[in-house]
Protein backbone atom coordinates (compact mmCIF):
# COMPACT_ATOMS: atom_id res chain seq x y z
CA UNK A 1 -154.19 -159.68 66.10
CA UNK A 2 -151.75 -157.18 65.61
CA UNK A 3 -154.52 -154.38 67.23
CA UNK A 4 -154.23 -156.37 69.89
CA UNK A 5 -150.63 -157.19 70.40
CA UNK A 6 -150.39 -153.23 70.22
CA UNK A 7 -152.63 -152.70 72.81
CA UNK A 8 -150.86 -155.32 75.57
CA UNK A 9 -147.95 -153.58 74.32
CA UNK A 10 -149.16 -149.99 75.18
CA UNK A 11 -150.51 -151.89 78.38
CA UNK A 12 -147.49 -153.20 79.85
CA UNK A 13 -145.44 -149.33 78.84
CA UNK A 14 -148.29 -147.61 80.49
CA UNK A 15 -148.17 -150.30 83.90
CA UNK A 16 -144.50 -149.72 84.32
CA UNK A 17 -144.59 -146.51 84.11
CA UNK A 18 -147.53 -145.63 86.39
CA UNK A 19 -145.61 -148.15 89.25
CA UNK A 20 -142.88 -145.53 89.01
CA UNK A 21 -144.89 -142.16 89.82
CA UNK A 22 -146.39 -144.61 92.68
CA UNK A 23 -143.05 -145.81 93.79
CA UNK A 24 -141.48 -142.12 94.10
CA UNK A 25 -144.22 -141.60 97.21
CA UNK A 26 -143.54 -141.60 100.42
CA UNK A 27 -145.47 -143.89 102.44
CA UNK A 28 -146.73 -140.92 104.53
CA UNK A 29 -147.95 -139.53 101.44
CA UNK A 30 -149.41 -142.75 100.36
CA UNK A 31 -151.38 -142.43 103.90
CA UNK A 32 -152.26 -139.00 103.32
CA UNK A 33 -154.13 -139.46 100.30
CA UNK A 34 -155.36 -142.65 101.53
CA UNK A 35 -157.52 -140.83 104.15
CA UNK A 36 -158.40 -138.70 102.23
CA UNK A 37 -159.90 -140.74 99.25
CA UNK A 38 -161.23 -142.99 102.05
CA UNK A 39 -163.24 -140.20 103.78
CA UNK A 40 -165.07 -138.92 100.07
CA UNK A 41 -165.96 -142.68 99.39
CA UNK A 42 -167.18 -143.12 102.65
CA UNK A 43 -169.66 -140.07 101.88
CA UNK A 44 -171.19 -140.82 98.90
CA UNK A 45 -174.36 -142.85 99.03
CA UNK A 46 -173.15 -144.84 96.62
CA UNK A 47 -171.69 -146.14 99.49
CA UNK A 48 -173.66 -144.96 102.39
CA UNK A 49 -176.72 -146.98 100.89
CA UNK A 50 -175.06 -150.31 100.04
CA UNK A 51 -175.55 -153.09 102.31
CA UNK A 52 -173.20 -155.79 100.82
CA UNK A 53 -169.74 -154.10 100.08
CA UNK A 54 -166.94 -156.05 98.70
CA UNK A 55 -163.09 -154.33 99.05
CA UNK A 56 -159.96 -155.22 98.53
CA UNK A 57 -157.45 -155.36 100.63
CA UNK A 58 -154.30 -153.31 99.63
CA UNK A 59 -150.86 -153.55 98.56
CA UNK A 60 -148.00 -151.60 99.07
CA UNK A 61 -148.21 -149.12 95.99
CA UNK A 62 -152.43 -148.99 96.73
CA UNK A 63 -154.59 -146.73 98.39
CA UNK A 64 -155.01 -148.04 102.30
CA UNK A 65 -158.31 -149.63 102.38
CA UNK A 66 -158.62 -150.46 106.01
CA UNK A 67 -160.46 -147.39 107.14
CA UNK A 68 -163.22 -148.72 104.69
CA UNK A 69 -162.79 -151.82 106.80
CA UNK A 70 -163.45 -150.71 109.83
CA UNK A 71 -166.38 -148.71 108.57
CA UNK A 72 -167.80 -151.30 107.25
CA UNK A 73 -168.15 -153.33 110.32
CA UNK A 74 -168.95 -150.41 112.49
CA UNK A 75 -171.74 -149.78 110.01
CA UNK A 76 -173.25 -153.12 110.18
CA UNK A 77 -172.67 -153.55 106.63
CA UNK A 78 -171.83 -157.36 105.06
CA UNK A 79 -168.34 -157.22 104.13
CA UNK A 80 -166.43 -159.12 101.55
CA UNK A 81 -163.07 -159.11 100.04
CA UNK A 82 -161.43 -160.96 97.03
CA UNK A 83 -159.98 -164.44 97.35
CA UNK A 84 -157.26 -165.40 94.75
CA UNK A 85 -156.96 -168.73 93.73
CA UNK A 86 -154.79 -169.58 90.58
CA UNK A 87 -156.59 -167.73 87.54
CA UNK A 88 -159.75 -167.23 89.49
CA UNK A 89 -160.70 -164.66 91.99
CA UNK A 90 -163.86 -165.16 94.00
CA UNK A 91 -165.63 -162.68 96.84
CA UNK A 92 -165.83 -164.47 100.06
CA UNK A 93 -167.17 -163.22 103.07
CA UNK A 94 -165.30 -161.50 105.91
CA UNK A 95 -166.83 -161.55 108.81
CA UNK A 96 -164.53 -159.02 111.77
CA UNK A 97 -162.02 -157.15 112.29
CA UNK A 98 -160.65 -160.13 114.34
CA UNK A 99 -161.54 -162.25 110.82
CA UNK A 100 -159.36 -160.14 109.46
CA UNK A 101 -156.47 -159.68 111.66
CA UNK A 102 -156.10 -163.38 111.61
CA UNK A 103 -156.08 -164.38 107.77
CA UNK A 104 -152.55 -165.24 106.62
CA UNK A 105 -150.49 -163.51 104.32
CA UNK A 106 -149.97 -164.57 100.71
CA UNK A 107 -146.92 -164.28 98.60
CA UNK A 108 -148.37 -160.52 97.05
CA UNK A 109 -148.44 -159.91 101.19
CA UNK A 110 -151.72 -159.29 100.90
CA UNK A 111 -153.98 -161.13 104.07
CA UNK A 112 -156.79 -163.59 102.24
CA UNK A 113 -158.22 -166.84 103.58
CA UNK A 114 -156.41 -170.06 103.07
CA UNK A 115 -157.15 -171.67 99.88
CA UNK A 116 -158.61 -174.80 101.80
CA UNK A 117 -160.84 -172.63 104.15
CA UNK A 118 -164.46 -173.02 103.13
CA UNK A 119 -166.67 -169.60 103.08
CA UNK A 120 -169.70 -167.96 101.72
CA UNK A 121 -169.39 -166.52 98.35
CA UNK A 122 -170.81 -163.75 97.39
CA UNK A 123 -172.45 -164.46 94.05
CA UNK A 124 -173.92 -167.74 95.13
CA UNK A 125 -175.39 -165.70 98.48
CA UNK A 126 -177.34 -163.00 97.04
CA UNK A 127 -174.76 -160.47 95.22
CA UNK A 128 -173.43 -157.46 95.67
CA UNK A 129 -174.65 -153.65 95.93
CA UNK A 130 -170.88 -152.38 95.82
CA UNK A 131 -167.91 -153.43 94.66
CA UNK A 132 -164.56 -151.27 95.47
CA UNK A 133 -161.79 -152.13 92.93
CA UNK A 134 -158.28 -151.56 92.76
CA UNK A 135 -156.09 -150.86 89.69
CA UNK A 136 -152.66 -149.32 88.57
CA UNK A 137 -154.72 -146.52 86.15
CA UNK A 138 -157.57 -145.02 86.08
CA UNK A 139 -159.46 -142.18 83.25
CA UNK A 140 -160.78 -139.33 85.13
CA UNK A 141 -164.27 -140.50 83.83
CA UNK A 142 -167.98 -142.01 85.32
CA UNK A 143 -169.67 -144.52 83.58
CA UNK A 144 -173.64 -144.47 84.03
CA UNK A 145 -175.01 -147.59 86.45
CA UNK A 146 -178.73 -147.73 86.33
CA UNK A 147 -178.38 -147.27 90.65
CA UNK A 148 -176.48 -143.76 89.96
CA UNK A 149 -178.53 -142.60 87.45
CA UNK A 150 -179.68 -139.14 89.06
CA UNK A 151 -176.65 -138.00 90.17
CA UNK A 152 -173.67 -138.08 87.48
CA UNK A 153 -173.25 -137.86 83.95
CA UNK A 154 -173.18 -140.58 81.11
CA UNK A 155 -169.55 -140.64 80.10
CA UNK A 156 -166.92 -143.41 80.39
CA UNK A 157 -164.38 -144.67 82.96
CA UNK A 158 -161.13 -146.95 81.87
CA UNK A 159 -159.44 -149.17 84.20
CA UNK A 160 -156.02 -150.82 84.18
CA UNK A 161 -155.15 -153.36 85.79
CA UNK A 162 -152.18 -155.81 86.27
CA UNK A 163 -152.93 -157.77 83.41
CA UNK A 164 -154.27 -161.11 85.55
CA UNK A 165 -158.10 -160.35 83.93
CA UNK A 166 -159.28 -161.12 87.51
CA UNK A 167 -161.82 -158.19 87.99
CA UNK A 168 -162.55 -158.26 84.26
CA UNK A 169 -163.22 -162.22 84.69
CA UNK A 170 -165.18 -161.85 87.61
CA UNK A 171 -167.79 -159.04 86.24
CA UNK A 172 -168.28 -161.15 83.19
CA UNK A 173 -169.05 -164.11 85.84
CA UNK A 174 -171.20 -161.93 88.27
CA UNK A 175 -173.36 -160.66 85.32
CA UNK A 176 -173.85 -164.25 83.58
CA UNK A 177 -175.07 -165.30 87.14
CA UNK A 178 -177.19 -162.67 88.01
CA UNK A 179 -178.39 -161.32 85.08
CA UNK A 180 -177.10 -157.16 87.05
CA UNK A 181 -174.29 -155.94 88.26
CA UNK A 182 -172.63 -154.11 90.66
CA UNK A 183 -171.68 -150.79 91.46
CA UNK A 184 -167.64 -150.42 91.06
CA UNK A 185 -166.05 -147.94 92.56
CA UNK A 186 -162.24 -147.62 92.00
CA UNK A 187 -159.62 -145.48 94.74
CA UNK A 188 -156.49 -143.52 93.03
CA UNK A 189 -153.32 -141.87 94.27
CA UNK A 190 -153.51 -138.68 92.24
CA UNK A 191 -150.69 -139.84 90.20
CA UNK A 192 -152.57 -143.06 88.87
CA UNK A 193 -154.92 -140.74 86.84
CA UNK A 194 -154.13 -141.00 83.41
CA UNK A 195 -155.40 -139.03 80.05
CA UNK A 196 -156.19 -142.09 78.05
CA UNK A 197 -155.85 -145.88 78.85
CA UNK A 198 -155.24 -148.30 75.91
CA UNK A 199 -158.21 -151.03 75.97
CA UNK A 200 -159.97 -153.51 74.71
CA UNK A 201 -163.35 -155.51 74.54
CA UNK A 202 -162.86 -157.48 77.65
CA UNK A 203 -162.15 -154.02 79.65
CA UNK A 204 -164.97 -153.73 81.81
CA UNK A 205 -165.24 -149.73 82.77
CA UNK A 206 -165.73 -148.47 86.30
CA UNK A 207 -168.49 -146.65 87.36
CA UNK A 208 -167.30 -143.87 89.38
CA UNK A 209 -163.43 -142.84 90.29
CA UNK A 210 -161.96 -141.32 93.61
CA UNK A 211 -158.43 -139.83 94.13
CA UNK A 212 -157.31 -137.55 96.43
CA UNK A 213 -157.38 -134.16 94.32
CA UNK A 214 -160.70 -134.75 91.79
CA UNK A 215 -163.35 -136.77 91.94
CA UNK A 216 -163.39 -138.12 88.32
């Protein structure tokens, strides 16, 4: 117990301090690295080759994720994006740009469906091939997925988040349900790259990291 309490501890010191190096960017900065993140993601056949992509859709202090968007549809790719809802987080399906431009705004103002609006879910429609997270920290490590084998090394990624558990919570789901999982892929302003993160056995790791200097 006491492990533990250290590590929330570390957690929450390493959070707050991470959402200050964010919050000292401009937002032209913010856009700057956005693109360029966006365009080396949008490269990889990691992505390239997946045909059901789930992103999120950002925040203020994350990288812009709507170029991704837009590919996706222009791509013919089946797009889905988180959904929020009290402690659970599902991934519903988006279907346009016009889909998009008309969800409303939550209190995070982020856009997401309403919680009464029915849609497809992902895990109960066949899965996902790609899953692009989003996170306050990130190790400048890969973690091997069985899909990625060939082309990067087996080493190990760390991930943290806000401290909700929702991307955690929904891996654990997704792999109980369909016995695989996912590729992750997370995006990073240069300054959310950290040394070390402090974890723990519900951290699930991410498979490959992109920020605007090194591709981790």
């Amino acid at each position: 117990m006491a492990a533990r309490d250290g590590i929330r501890a570390a957690k929450r010191l390493l959070r707050k301090a991470i959402k200050g190096r964010v919050a000292l960017l401009s937002d032209s900065h913010k856009e700057r690295e956005s693109l360029e993140v966006c365009k080396k993601l949008l490269a990889t056949p990691e992505y390239q080759n997946s045909k059901r992509v789930c992103v999120y859709l950002h925040m203020h202090d994350e990288i812009r994720t709507t170029t991704i968007l837009k590919d996706i549809f222009s791509s013919n790719k089946t797009c889905y994006i988180p959904h929020y809802h009290g402690p659970v987080m599902n991934m519903v399906r988006l279907y346009s740009w016009q889909d998009y431009d008309n969800l409303p705004l939550t209190s995070w103002n982020i856009k997401q469906p309403a919680d009464n609006e029915h849609r497809e879910n992902a895990i109960d429609n066949g899965g996902l091939d790609l899953i692009i997270v989003p996170g306050l920290g990130f190790t400048k490590a890969i973690v091997l997925h069985p899909a990625i084998l060939t082309t990067h090394p087996v080493v190990e990624g760390d991930r943290l988040g806000r401290g909700k558990g929702y991307y955690d919570g929904y891996l654990q789901k997704y792999e109980e349900r369909l016995h695989k999982r996912p590729i992750t892929i997370a995006l990073a302003f240069a300054t959310q790259i950290c040394d070390t993160i402090p974890t723990d056995d519900h951290d699930r790791k991410i498979d490959m990291v992109f920020s605007a200097n090194i591709d981790h």
